[in-house]
N, C-alpha and C. Protein backbone atom coordinates (compact mmCIF):
# COMPACT_ATOMS: atom_id res chain seq x y z
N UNK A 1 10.43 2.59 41.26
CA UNK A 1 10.08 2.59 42.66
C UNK A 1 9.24 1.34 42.93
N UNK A 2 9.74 0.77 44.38
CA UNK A 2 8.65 -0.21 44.38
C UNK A 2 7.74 -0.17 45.52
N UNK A 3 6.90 -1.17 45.39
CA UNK A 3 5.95 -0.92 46.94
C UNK A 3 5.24 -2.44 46.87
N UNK A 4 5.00 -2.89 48.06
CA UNK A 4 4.40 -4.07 48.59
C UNK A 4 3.16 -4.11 48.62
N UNK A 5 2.43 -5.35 48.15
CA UNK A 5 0.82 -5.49 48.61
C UNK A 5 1.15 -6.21 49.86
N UNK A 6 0.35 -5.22 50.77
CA UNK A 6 0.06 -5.56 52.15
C UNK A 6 -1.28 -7.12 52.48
N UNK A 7 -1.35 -7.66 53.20
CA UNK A 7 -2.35 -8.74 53.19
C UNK A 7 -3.98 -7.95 53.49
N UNK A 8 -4.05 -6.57 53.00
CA UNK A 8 -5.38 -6.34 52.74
C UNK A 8 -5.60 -5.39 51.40
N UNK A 9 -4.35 -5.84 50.75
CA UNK A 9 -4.74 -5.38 49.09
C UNK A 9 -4.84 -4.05 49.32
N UNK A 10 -3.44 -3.60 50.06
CA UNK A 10 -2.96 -1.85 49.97
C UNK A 10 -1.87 -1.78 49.63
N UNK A 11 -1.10 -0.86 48.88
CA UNK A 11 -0.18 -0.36 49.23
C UNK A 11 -0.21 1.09 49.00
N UNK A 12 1.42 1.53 49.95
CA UNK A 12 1.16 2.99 49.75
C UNK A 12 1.82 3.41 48.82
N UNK A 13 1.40 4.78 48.49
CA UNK A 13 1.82 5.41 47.27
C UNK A 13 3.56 6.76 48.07
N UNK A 14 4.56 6.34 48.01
CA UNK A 14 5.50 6.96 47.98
C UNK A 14 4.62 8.87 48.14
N UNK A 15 5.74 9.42 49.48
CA UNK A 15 5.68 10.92 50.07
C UNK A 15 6.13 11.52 48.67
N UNK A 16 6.82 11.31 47.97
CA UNK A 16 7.46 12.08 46.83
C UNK A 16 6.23 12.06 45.52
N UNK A 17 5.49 10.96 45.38
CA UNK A 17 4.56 11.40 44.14
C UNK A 17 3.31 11.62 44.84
N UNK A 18 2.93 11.21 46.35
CA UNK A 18 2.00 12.38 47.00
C UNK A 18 2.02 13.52 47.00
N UNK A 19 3.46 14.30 47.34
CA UNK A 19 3.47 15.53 47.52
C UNK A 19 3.12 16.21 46.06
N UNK A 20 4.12 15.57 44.89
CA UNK A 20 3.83 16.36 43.43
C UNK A 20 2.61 16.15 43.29
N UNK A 21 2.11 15.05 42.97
CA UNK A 21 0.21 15.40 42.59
C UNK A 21 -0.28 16.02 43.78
N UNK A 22 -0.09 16.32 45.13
CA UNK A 22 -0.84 17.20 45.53
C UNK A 22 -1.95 15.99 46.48
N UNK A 23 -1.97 15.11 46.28
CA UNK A 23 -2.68 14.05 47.13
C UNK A 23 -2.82 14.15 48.72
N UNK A 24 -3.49 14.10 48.90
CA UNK A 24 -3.85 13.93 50.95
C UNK A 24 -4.95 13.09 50.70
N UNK A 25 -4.90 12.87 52.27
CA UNK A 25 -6.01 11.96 52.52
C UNK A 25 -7.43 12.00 52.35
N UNK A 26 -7.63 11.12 51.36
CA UNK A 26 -9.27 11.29 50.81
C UNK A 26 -9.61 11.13 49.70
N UNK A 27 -8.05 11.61 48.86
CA UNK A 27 -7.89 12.42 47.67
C UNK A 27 -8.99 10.76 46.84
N UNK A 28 -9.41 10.76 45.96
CA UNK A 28 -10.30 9.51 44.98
C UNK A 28 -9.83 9.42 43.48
N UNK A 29 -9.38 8.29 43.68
CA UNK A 29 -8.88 7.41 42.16
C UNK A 29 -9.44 6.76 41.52
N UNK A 30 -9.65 7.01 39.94
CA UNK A 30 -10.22 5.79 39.19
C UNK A 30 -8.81 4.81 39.06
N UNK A 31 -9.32 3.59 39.17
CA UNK A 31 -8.53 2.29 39.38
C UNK A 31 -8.86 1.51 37.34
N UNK A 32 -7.75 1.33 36.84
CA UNK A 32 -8.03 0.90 35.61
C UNK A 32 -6.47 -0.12 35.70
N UNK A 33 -7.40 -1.28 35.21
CA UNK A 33 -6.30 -2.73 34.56
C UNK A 33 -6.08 -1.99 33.02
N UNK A 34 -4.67 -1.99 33.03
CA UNK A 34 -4.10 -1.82 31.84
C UNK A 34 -3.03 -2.57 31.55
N UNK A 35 -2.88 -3.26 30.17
CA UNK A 35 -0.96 -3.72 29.58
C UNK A 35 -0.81 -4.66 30.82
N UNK A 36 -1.67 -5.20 31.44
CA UNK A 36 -1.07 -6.48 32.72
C UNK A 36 -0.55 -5.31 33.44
N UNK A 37 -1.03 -3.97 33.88
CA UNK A 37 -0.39 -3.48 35.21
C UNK A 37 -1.79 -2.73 35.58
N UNK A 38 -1.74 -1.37 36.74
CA UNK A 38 -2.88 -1.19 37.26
C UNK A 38 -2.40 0.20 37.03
N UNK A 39 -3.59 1.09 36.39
CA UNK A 39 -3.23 2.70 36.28
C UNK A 39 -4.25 3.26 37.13
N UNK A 40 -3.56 4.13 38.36
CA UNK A 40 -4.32 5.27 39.22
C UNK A 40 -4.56 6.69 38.53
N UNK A 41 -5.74 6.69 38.22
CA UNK A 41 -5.84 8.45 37.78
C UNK A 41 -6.80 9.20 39.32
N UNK A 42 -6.08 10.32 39.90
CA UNK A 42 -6.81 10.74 40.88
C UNK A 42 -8.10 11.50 39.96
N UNK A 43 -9.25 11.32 40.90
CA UNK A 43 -10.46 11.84 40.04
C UNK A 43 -9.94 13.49 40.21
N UNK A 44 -10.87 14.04 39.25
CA UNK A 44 -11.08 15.62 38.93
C UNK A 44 -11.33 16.28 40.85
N UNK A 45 -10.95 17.27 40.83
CA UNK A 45 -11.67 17.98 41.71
C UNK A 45 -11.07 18.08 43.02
N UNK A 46 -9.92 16.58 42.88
CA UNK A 46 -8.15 16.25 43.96
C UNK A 46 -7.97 17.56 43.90
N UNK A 47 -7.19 18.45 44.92
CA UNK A 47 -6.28 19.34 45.01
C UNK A 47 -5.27 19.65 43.90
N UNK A 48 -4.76 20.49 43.07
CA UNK A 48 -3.65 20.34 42.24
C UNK A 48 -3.37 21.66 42.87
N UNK A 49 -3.01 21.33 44.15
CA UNK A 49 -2.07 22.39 44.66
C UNK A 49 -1.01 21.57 45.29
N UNK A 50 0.79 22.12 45.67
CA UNK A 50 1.76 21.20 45.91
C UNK A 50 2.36 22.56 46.87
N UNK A 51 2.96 22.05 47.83
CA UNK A 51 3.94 22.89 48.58
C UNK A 51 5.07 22.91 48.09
N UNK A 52 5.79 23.60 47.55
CA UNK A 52 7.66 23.66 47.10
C UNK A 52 8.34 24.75 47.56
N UNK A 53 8.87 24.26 48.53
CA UNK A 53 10.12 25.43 49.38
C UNK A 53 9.21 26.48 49.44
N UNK A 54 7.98 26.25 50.44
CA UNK A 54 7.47 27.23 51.23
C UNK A 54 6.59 27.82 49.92
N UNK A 55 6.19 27.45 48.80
CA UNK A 55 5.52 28.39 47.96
C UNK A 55 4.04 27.34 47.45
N UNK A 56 2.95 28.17 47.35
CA UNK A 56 2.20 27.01 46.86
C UNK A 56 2.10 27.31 45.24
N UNK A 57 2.28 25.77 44.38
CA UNK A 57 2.06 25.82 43.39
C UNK A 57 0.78 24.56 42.45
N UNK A 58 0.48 25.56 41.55
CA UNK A 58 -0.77 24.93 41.19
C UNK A 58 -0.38 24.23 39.62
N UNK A 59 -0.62 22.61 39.93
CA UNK A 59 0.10 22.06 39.37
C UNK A 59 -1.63 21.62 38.12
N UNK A 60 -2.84 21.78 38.04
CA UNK A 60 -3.50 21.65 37.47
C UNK A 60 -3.66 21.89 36.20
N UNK A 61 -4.70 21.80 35.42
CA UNK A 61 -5.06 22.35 34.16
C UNK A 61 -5.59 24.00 34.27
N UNK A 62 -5.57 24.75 33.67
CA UNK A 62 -6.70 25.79 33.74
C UNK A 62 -7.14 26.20 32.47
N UNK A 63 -8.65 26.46 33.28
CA UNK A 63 -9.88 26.45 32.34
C UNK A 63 -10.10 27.92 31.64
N UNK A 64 -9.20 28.73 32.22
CA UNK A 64 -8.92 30.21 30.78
C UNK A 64 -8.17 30.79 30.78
N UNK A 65 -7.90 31.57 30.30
CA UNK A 65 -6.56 32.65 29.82
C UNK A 65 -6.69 33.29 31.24
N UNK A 66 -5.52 33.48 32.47
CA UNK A 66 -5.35 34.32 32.51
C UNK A 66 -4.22 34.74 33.11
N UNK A 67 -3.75 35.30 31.79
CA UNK A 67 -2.13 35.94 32.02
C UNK A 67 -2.66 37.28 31.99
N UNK A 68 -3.55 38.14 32.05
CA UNK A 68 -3.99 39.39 32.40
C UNK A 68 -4.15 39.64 33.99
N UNK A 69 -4.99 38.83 34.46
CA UNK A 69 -5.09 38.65 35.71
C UNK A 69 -3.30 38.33 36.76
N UNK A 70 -2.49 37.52 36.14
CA UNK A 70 -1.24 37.18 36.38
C UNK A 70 -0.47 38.55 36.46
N UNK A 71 0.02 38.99 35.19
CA UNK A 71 0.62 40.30 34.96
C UNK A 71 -0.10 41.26 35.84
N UNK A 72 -1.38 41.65 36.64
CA UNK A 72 -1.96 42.92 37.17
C UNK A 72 -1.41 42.41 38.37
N UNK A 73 -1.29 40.99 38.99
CA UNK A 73 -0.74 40.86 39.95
C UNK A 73 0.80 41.19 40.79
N UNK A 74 1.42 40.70 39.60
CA UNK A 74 2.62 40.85 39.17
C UNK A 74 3.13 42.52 39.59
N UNK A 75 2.30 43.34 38.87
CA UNK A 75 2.53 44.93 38.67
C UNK A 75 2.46 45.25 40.57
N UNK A 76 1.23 44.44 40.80
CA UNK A 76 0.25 45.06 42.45
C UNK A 76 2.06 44.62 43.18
N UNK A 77 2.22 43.95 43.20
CA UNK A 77 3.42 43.39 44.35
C UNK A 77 4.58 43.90 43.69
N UNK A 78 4.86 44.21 42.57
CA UNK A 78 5.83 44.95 42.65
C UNK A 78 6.09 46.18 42.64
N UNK A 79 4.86 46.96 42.85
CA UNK A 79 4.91 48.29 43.44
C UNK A 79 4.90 47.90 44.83
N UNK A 80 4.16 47.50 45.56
CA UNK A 80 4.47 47.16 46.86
C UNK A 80 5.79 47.06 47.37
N UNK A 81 6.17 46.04 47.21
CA UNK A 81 7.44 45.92 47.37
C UNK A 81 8.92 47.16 47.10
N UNK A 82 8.83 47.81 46.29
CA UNK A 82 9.43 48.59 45.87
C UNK A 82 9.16 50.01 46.25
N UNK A 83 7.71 49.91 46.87
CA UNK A 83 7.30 51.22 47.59
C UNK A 83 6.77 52.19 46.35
N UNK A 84 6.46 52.26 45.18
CA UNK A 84 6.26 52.76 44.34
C UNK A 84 4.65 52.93 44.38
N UNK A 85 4.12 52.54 45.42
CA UNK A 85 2.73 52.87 45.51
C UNK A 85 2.09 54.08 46.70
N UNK A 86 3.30 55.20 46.73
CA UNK A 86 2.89 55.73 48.06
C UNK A 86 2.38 57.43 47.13
């Protein structure tokens, strides 16, 4: 992909790797010269949430186990759904 330096030393970053990292306006990058090119890391604390076909997904690290918490969820909505909670 390419992109232009504008005559005030911008360019933009492509709707398609905004949307996957989750970037909006504000979002803050460490700026690092690397290998003769320039590497953007968005700082900690950016959103790592992404919209995909109406669903939000959390594209981050996480900091503990929890597939307990996941699975009780899992169980809650699908009794719901299924009516198995009456």
């Amino acid at each position: 992909m390419e992109a232009i330096l504008d005559k005030f030393g911008r360019i933009v970053i492509p709707k398609e790797i905004r949307d996957a990292l989750g970037l909006r306006p504000g979002s803050s990058f460490l700026i690092e010269e690397k290998n003769q090119g320039i590497l953007l890391k968005p700082v900690e604390g950016t959103p790592h949430i992404k919209n995909e076909h109406g669903w939000l997904i959390f594209t981050g690290d996480l900091q503990a186990d929890i597939s307990n918490t996941i699975n009780d969820v899992r169980k809650e909505r699908f009794e719901h759904v299924s009516g198995m909670n009456k």
